[in-house]
Protein backbone atom coordinates (compact mmCIF):
# COMPACT_ATOMS: atom_id res chain seq x y z
CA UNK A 1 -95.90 -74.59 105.16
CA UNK A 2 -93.62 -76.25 102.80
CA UNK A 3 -97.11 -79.57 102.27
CA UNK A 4 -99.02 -76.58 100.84
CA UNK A 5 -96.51 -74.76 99.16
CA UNK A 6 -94.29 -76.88 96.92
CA UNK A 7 -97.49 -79.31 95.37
CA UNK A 8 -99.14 -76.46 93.59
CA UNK A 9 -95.94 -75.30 92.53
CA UNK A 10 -94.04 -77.99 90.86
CA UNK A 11 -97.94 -79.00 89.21
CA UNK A 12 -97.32 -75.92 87.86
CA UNK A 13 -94.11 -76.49 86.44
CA UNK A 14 -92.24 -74.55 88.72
CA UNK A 15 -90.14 -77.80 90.27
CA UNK A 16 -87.48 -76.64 93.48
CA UNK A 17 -84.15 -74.85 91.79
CA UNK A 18 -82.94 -73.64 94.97
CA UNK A 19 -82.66 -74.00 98.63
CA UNK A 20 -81.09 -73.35 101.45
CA UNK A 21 -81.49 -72.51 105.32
CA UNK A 22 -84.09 -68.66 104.53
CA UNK A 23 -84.89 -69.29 100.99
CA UNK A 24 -86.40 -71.20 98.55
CA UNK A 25 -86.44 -70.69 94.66
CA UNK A 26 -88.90 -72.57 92.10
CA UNK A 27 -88.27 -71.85 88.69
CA UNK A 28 -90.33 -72.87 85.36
CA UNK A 29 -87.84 -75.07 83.09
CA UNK A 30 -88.73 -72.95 79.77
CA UNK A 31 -90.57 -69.18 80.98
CA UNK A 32 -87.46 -68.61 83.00
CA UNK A 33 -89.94 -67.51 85.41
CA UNK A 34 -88.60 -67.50 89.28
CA UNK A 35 -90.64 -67.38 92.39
CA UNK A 36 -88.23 -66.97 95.63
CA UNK A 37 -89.94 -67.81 99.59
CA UNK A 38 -87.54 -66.51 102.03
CA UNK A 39 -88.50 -67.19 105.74
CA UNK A 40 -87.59 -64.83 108.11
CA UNK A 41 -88.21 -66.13 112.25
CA UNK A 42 -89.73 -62.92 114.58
CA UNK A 43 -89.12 -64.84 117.81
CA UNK A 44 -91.79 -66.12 119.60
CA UNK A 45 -92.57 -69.11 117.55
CA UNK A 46 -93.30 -66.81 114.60
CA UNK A 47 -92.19 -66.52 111.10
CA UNK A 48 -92.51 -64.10 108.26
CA UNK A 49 -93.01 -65.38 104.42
CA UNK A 50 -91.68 -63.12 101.54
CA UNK A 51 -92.86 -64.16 98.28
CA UNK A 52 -91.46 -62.46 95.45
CA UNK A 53 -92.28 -63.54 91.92
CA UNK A 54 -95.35 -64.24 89.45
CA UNK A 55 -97.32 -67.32 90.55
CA UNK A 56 -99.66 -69.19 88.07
CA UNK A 57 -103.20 -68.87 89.15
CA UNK A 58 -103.22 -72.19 90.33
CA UNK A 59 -101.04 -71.39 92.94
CA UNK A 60 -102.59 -68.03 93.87
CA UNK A 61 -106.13 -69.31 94.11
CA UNK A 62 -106.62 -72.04 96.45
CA UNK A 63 -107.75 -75.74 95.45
CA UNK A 64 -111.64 -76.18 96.51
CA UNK A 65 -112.02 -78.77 98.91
């Protein structure tokens, strides 16, 4: 999760601010824009993703290729 998550966010400018064991928290040096992940496990080898935040588009739309 985290090899296709965290590129397209810190080319973005929105470099890792925060993190800890459920959550992580990018954050754009000069918007003062925040995008928070929290993880959440279901059991059964599953996990939920809660993205909260305004993404760039280069992070919404995935790369080609």
């Amino acid at each position: 999760m985290l090899a296709f998550l965290v590129p397209p966010l810190e080319r973005n400018r929105y470099p890792l601010h925060q993190e800890g064991p459920d959550v992580l928290v990018f954050a754009h040096p000069f918007r003062g824009a925040r995008i928070m992940v929290r993880f959440r496990d279901l059991g059964d080898r599953r996990t939920l993703v809660l993205v909260h935040g305004v993404a760039p588009l280069g992070v919404r739309r995935p790369s080609p290729g």
